[in-house]
Protein backbone atom coordinates (compact mmCIF):
# COMPACT_ATOMS: atom_id res chain seq x y z
CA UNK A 1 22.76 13.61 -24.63
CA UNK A 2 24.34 10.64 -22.80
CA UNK A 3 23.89 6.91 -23.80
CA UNK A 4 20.38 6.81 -21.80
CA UNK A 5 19.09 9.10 -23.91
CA UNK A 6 19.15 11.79 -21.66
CA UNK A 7 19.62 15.52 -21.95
CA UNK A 8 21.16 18.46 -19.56
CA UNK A 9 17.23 18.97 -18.28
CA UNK A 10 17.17 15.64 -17.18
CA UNK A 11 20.37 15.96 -15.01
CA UNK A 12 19.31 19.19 -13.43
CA UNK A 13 15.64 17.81 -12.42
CA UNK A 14 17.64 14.75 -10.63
CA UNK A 15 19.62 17.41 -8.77
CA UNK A 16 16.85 19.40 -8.05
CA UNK A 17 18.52 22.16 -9.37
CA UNK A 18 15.25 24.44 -10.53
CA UNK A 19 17.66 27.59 -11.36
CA UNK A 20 19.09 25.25 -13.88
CA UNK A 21 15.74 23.90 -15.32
CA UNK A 22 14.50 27.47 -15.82
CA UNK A 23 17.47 28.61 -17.55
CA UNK A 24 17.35 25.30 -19.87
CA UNK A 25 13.79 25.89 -20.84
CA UNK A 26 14.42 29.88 -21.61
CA UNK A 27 17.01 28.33 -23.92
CA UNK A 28 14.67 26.13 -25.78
CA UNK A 29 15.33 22.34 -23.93
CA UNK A 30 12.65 20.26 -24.81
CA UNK A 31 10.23 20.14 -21.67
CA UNK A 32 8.73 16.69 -22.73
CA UNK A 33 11.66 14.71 -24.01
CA UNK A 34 11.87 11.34 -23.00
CA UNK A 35 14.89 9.23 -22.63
CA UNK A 36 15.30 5.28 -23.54
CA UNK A 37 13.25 4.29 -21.00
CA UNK A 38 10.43 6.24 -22.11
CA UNK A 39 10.19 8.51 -18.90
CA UNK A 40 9.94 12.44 -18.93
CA UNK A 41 11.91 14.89 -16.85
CA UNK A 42 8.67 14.79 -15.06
CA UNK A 43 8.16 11.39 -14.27
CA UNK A 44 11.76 11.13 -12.75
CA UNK A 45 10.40 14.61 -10.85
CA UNK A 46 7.42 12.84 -9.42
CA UNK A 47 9.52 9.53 -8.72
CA UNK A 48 11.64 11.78 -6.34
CA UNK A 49 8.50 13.26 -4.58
CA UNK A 50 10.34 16.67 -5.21
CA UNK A 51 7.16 18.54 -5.22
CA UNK A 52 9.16 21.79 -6.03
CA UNK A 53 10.24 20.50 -9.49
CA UNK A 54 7.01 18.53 -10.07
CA UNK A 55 5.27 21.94 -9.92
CA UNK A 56 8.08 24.24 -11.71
CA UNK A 57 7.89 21.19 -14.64
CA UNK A 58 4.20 22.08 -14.54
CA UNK A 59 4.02 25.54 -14.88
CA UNK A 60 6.78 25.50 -17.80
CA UNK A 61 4.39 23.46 -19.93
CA UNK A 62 5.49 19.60 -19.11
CA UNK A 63 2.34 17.11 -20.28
CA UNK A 64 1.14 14.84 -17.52
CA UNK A 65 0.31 11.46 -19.56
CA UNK A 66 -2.74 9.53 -17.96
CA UNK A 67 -1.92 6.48 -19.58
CA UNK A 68 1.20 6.42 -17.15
CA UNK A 69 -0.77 6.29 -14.46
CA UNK A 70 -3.31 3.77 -12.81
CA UNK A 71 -6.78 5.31 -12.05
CA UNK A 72 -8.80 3.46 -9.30
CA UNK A 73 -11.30 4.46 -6.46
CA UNK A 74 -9.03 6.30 -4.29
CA UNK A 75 -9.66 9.11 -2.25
CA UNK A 76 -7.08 11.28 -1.85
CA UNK A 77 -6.91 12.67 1.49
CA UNK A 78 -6.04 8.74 2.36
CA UNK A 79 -2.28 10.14 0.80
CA UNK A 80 0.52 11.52 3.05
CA UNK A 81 0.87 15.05 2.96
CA UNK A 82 3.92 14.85 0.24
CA UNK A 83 1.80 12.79 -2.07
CA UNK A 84 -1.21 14.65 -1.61
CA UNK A 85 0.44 18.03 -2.61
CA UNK A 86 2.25 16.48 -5.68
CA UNK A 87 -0.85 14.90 -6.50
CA UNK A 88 -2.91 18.06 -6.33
CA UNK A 89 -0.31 19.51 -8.26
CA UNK A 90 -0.72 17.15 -11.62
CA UNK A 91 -4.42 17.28 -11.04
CA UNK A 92 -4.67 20.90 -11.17
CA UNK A 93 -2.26 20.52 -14.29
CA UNK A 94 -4.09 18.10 -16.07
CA UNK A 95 -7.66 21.18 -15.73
CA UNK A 96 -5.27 23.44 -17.69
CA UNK A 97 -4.67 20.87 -20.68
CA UNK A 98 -8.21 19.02 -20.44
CA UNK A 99 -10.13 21.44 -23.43
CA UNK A 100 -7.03 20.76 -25.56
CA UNK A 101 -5.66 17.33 -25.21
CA UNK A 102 -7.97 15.25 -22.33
CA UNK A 103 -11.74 15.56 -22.88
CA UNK A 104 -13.35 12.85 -21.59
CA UNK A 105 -10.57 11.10 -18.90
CA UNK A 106 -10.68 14.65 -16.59
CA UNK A 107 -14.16 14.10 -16.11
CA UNK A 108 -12.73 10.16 -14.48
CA UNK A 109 -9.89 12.00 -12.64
CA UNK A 110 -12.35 14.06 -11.08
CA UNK A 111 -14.27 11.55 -9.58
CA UNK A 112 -11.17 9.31 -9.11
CA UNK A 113 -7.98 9.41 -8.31
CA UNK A 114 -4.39 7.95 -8.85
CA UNK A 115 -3.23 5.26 -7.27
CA UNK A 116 0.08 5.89 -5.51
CA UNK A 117 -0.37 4.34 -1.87
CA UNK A 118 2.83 2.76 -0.29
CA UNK A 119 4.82 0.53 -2.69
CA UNK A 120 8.08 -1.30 -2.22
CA UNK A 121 10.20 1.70 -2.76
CA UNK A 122 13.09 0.29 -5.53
CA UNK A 123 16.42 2.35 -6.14
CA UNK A 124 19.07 1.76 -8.64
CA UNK A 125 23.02 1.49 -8.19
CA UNK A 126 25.51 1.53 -10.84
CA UNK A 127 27.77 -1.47 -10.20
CA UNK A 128 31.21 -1.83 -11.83
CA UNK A 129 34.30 -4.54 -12.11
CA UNK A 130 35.64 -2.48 -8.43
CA UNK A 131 34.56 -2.71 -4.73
CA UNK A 132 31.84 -1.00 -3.98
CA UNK A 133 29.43 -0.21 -0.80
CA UNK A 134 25.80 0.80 -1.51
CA UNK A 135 23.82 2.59 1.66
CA UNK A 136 20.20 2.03 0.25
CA UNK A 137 17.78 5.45 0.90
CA UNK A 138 14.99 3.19 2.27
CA UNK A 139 16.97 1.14 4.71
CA UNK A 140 19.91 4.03 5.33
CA UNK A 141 21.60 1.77 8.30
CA UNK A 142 22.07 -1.23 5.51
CA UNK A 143 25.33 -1.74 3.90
CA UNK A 144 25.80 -3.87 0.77
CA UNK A 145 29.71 -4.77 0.25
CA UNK A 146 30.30 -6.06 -3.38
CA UNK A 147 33.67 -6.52 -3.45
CA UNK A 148 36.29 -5.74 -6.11
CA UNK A 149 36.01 -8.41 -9.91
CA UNK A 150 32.40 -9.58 -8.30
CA UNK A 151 31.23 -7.96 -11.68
CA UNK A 152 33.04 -8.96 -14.79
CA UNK A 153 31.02 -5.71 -16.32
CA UNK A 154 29.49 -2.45 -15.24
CA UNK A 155 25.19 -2.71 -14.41
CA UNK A 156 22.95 -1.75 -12.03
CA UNK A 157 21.63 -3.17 -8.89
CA UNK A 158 17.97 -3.13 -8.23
CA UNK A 159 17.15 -2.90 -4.44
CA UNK A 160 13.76 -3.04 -2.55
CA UNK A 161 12.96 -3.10 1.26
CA UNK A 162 9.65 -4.21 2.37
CA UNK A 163 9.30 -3.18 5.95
CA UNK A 164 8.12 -5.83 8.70
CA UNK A 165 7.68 -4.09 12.09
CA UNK A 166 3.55 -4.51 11.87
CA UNK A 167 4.61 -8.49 11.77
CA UNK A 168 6.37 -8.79 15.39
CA UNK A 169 3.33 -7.00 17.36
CA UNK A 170 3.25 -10.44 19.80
CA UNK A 171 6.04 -12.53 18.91
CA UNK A 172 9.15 -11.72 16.67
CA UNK A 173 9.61 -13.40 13.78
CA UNK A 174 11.53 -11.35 11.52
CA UNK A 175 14.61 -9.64 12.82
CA UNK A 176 15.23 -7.42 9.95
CA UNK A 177 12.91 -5.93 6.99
CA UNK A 178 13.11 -8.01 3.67
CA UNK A 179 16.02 -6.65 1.04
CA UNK A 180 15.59 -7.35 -2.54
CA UNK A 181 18.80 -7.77 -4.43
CA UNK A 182 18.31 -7.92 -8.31
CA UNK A 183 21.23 -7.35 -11.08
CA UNK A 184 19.30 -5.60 -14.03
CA UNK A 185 20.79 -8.08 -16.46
CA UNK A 186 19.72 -10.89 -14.07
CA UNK A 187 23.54 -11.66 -13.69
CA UNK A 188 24.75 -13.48 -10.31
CA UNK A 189 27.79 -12.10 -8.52
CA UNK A 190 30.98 -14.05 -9.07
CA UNK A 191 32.07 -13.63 -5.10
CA UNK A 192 30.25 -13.52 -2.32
CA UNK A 193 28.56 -10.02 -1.37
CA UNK A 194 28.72 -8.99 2.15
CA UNK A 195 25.38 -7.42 3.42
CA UNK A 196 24.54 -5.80 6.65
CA UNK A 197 21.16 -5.10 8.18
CA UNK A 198 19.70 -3.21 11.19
CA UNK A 199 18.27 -5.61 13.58
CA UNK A 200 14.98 -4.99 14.80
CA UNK A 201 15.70 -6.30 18.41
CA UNK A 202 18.53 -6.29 20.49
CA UNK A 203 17.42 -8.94 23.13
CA UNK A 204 18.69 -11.22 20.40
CA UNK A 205 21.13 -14.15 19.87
CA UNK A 206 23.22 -15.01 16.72
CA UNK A 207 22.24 -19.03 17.56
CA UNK A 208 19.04 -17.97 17.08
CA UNK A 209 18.54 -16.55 14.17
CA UNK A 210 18.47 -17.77 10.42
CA UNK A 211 19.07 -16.35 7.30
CA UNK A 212 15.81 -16.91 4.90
CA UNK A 213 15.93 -16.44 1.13
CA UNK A 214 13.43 -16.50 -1.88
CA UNK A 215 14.58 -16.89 -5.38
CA UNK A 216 11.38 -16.17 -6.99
CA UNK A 217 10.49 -13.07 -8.44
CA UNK A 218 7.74 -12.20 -6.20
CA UNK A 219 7.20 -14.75 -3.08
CA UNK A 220 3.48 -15.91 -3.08
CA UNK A 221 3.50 -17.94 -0.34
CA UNK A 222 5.76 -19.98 2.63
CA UNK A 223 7.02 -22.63 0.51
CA UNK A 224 8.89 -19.90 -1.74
CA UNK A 225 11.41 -19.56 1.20
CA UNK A 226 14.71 -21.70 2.17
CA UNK A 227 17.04 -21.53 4.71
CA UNK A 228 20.11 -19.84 3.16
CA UNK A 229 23.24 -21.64 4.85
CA UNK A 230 25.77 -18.74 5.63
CA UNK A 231 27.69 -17.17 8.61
CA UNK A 232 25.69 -14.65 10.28
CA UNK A 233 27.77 -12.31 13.15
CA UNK A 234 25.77 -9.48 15.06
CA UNK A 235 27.94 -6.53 15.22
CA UNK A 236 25.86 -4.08 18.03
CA UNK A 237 22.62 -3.62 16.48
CA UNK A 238 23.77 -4.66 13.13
CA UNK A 239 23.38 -8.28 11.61
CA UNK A 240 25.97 -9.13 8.85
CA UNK A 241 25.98 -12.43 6.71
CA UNK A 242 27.17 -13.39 2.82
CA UNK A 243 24.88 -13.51 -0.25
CA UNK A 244 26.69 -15.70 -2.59
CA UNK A 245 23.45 -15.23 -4.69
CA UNK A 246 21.48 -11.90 -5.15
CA UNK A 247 17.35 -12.39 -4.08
CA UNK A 248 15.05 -11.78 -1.30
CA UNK A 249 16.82 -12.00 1.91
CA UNK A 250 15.79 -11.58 5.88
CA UNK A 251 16.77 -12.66 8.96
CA UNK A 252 14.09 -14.98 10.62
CA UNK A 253 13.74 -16.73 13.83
CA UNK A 254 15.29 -20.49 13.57
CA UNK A 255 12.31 -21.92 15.59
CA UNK A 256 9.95 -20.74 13.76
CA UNK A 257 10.74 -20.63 10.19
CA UNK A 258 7.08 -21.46 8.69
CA UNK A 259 6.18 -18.10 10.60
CA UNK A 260 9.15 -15.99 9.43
CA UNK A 261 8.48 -17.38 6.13
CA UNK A 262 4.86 -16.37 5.92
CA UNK A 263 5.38 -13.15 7.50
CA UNK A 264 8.50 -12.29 5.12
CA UNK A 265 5.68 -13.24 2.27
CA UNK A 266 3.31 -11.45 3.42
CA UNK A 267 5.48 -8.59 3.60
CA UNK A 268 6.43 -8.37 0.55
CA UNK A 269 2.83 -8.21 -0.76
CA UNK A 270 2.41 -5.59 1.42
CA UNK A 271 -0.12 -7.04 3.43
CA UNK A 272 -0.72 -5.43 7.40
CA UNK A 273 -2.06 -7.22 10.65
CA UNK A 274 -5.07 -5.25 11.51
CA UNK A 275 -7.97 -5.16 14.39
CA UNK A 276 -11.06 -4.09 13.17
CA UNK A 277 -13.73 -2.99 16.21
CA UNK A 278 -16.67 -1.19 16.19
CA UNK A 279 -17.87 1.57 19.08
CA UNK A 280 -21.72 3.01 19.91
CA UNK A 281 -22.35 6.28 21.45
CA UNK A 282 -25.48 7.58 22.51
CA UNK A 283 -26.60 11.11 20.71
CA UNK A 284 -29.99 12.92 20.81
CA UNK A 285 -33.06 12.53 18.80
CA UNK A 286 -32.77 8.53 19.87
CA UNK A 287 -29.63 8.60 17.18
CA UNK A 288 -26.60 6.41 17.63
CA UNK A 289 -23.09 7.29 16.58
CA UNK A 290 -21.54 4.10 14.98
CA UNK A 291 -17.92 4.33 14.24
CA UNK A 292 -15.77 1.20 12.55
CA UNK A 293 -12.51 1.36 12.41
CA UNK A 294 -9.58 -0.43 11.26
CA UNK A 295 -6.43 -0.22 13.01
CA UNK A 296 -3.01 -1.92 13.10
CA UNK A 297 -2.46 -4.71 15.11
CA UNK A 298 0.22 -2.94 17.27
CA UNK A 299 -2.29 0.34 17.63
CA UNK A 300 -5.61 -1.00 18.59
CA UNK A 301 -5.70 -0.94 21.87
CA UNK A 302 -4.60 2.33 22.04
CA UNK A 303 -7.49 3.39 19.67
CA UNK A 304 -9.66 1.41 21.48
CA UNK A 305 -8.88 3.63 24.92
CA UNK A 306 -9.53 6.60 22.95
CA UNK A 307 -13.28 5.78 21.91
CA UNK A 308 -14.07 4.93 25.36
CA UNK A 309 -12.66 7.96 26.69
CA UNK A 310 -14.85 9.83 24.33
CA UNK A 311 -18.08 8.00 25.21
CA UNK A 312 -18.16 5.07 22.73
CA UNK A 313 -19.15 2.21 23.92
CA UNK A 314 -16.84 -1.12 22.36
CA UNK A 315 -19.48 -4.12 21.78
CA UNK A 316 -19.37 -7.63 23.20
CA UNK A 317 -17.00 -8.96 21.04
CA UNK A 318 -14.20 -6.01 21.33
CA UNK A 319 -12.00 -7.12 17.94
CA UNK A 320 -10.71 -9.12 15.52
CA UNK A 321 -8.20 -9.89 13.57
CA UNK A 322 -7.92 -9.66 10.02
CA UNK A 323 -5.20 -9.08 7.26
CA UNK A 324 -5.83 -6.25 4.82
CA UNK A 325 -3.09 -5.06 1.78
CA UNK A 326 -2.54 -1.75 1.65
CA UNK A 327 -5.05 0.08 -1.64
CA UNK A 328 -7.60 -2.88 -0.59
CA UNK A 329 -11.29 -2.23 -1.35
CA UNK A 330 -13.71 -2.87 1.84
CA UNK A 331 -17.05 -2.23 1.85
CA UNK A 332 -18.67 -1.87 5.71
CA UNK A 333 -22.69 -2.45 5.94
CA UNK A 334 -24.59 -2.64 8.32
CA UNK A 335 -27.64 -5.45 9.03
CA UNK A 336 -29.92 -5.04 11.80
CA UNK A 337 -33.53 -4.02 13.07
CA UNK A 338 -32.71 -0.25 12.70
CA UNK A 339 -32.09 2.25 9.86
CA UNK A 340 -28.67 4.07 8.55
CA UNK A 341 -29.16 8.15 8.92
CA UNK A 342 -27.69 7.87 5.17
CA UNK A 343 -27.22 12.06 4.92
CA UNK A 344 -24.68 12.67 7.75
CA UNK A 345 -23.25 8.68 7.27
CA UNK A 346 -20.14 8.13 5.53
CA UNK A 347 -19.78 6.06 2.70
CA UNK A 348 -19.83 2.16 2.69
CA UNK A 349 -16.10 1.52 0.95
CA UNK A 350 -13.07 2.10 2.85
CA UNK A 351 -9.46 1.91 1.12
CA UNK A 352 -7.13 0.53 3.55
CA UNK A 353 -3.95 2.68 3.76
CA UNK A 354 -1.31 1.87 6.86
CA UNK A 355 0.27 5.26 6.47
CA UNK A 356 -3.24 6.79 7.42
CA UNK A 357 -3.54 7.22 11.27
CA UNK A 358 -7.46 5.88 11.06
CA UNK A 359 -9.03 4.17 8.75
CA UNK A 360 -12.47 4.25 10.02
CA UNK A 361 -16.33 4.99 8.94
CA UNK A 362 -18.50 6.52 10.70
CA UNK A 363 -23.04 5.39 10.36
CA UNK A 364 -25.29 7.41 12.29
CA UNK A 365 -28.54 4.73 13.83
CA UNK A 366 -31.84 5.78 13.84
CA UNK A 367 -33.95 3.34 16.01
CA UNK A 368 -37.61 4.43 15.84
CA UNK A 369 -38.40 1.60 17.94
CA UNK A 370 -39.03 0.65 21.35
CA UNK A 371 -36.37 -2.10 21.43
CA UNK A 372 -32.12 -1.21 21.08
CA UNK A 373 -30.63 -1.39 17.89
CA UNK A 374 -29.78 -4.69 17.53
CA UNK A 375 -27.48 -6.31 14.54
CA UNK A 376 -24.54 -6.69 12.85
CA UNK A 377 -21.34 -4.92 11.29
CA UNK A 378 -20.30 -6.68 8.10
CA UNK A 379 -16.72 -6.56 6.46
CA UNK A 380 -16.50 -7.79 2.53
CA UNK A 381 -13.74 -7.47 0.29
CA UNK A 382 -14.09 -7.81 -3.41
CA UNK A 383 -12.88 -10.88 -5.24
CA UNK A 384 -11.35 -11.30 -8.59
CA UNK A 385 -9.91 -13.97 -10.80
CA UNK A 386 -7.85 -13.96 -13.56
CA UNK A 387 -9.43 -14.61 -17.05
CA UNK A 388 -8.16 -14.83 -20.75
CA UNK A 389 -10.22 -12.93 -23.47
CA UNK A 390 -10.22 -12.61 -26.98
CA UNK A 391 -10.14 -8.44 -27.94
CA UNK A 392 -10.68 -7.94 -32.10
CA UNK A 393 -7.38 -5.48 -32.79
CA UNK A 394 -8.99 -4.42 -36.17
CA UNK A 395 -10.98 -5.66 -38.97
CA UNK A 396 -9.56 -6.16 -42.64
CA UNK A 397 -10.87 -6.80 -45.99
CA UNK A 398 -9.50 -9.87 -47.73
CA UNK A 399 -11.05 -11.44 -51.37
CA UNK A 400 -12.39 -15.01 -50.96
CA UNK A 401 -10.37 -16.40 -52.81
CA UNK A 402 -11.93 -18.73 -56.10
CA UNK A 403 -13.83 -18.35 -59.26
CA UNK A 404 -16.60 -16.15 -57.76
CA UNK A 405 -14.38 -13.38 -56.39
CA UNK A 406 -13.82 -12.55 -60.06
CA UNK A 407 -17.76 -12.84 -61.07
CA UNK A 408 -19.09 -11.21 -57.77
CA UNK A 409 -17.82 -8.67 -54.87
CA UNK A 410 -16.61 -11.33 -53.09
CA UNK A 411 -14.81 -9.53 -50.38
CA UNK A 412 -15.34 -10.41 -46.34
CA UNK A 413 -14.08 -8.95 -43.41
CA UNK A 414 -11.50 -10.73 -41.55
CA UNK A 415 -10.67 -9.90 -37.61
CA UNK A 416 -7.82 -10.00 -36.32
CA UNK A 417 -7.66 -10.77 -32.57
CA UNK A 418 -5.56 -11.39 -29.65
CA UNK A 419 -5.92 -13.49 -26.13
CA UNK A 420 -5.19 -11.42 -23.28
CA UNK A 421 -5.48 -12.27 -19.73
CA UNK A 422 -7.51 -9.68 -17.49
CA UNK A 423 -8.52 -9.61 -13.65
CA UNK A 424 -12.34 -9.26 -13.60
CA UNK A 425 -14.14 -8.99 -9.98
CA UNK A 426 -16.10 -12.47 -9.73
CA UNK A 427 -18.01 -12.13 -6.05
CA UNK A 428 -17.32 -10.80 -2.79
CA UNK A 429 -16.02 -12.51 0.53
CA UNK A 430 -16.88 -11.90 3.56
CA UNK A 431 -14.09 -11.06 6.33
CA UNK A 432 -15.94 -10.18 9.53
CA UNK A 433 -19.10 -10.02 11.21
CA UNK A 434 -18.73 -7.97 14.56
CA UNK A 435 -22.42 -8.03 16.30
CA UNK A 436 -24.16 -4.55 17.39
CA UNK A 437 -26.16 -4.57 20.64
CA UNK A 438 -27.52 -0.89 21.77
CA UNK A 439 -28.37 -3.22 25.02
CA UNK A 440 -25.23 -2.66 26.38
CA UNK A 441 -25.93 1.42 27.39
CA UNK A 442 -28.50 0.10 29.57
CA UNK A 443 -26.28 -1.75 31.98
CA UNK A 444 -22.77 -1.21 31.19
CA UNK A 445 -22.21 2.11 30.28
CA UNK A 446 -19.05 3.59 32.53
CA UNK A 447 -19.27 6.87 34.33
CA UNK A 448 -17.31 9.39 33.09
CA UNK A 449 -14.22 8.03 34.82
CA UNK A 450 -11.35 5.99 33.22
CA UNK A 451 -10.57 3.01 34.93
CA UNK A 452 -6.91 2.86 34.14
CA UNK A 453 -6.86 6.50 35.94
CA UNK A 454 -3.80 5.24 38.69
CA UNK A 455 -4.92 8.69 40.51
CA UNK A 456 -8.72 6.90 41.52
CA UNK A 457 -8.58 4.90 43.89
CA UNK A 458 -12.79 4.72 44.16
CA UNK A 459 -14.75 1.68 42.08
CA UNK A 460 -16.43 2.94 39.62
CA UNK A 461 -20.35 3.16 39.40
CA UNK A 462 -22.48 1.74 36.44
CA UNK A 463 -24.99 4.28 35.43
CA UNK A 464 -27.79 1.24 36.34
CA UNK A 465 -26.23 0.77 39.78
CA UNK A 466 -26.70 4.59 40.26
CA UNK A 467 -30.25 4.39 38.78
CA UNK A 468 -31.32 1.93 41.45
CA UNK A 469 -29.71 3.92 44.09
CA UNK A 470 -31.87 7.15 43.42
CA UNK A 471 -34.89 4.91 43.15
CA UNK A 472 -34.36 3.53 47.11
């Protein structure tokens, strides 16, 4: 066992060696050992995303603990395709133990799910007193130079990138994704660390660009950022400056440092710049295919050519912008003189999830009257606020004390109670209206030709111009 409390199986399930997990467990290795920091050999199985081992773990006996996990509304076919089969995988796990150990929490990871949408992916580096470069996994162009007696002992280095492509869809900002630099001990290097980043853009001069920096744990907001003074040289499509402190870094635009600072915040929190639009198409029966969707910034219009090329018709106001965080709860109604075909509809709440191509719902519109469906599409998120309460631990019997407790059965109950603070949902707030107006098919609905086709070189008809034609 080595000093992290951790056994052979432990070292074969990092290097995904399965031949020597199954020979470990024929020999009687303990399939749910845990080492100092409290983790199984399946946890650091399922931190790897190696779904091979996640399912070999499983099928050798290894206990999937629900109270490691968070449980929330999440669907998951929102997943990528890796999480989604690892997930599926501990589900199906978690059937085969529920008579025995689970009871009542399968029944709530049937009808929810785990939360494991995109999160600042963090690795760990073991530092010691020598030179050293680290090429991080999630940034694998980076270099981090810590140069020999920067350490006076050995630790590691916790690193975390927080990508920041979706903030430079109209003007660029950051340069570079945000790098987290952390010590695990907290301690500062003694020299200065070199680091090297890949620059987003290579239109790009070293006079204009500045090194921002953010001491704080987690930057909140703008004013947790300051211009780190350093040398910064570009080196081909690499950007290379000195960290005399370990933090948040990026490279931001010296012009506009309130905007590199918010965007650098915001992606940290792992917040996206979105365009949410809504599109009508004409079915039978006097039905109306609604679908909203929520797209990134940098992909909207490119979704938006796609519903008009198959027959939706975008409404007067085409988009707008809005900032979601990815696992954010949205609920979509709809308000208006018509009625929601609720059997074929989808549901109202929509997790947002950047790694998911669309994030959309889809209402079918039953008008039963004469006029168009007229109305609105309405956007709310939930909000919450963070509380203290009191929570009774347990109760105890104590003697009041005196001459009676020796006359009578004097004894009380005492509880014994702690303050903890909890986020409890307090209202909703509303993020966008976009109007609905089934007047539109009437006169502005496009023959089935695409106007950005360069190969037609005749104006396109409206379908009322066409109308009036036939009636002459």
């Amino acid at each position: 066992m080595t000093i992290d409390g951790e056994t052979a199986l432990f070292k074969a399930v990092k290097h995904s060696n399965i031949e020597s997990v199954v020979a470990l467990v024929a020999f009687n290795a303990t399939i749910n050992v845990v080492n100092n920091k409290g983790q199984s050999p399946l946890d650091i199985a399922v931190a790897k995303k190696d779904a091979a081992v996640v399912e070999l773990l499983c099928s050798l006996g290894s206990s999937v603990t629900i109270d490691d996990w968070t449980v929330g509304g999440v669907d998951v076919n929102i997943l990528s395709k890796e999480d989604q089969n690892i997930m599926r995988i501990l589900i199906n796990q978690l059937e085969r133990e529920a008579e025995n150990s689970y009871g009542y929490y399968l029944t709530r990871i049937k009808t929810a799910t785990f939360v494991v949408l995109s999160q600042l992916r963090q690795e760990e580096f073991d530092v010691t007193q020598e030179a050293v470069k680290i090429i991080p996994q999630s940034e694998s162009s980076a270099e981090i130079n810590i140069p020999d007696g920067a350490f006076k002992s050995p630790g590691k280095l916790m690193l975390n990138v927080a990508n920041t492509n979706d903030w430079n869809s109209e003007e660029t900002v950051l340069f570079t994704n945000v790098i987290d630099l952390t010590m695990q001990t907290k301690i500062q290097p003694a020299k200065p660390v070199n680091v090297k980043l890949p620059l987003h853009s290579l239109t790009v001069s070293v006079d204009d660009l500045i090194i921002i920096a953010s001491h704080k744990d987690i930057p909140e907001t703008e004013k947790d950022w300051e211009i780190c003074p350093t040398n910064v040289k570009i080196e081909g499509n690499m950007i290379s400056f000195s960290a005399e402190h370990f933090t948040w870094f990026a490279v931001g635009s010296k012009k506009n440092f309130q905007n590199s600072a918010e965007s650098a915040t915001l992606a940290v929190l792992q917040y996206r710049p979105t365009e949410i639009f809504a599109g009508l198409k004409k079915e039978t029966d006097n039905k109306l295919t609604l679908i909203v969707e929520i797209a990134l910034k940098h992909f909207g219009k490119r979704r938006r050519k796609y519903l008009r090329q198959k027959g939706f018709r975008l409404q007067t106001i085409e988009y707008r912008d809005e900032v979601f965080q990815d696992g954010e709860k949205l609920k979509i109604s709809l308000e208006g003189n018509f009625q929601i075909d609720t059997i074929g509809s989808s549901k109202e709440h929509i997790i947002f999830n950047h790694n998911k191509k669309r994030n959309y719902r889809t209402f079918y519109i039953v008008s039963e009257q004469q006029e168009p469906p007229i109305g609105d599409v309405v956007v709310v998120r939930t909000t919450k606020k963070i509380v203290e309460q009191t929570v009774i631990d347990k109760l105890e019997n104590k003697i009041k004390p005196g001459l009676w407790s020796v006359l009578c059965n004097n004894v009380v109950k005492v509880a014994t109670s702690t303050s903890r603070k909890v986020a409890i949902e307090n209202g909703i707030e509303e993020l966008v209206r976009l109007p609905i107006d089934g007047q539109l098919f009437d006169e502005n609905q496009d023959v089935r030709v695409n106007i950005d086709d360069s190969q037609c070189t005749i104006p396109v008809l409206r379908k009322s111009s066409l109308f009036r034609l036939g009636q002459q």
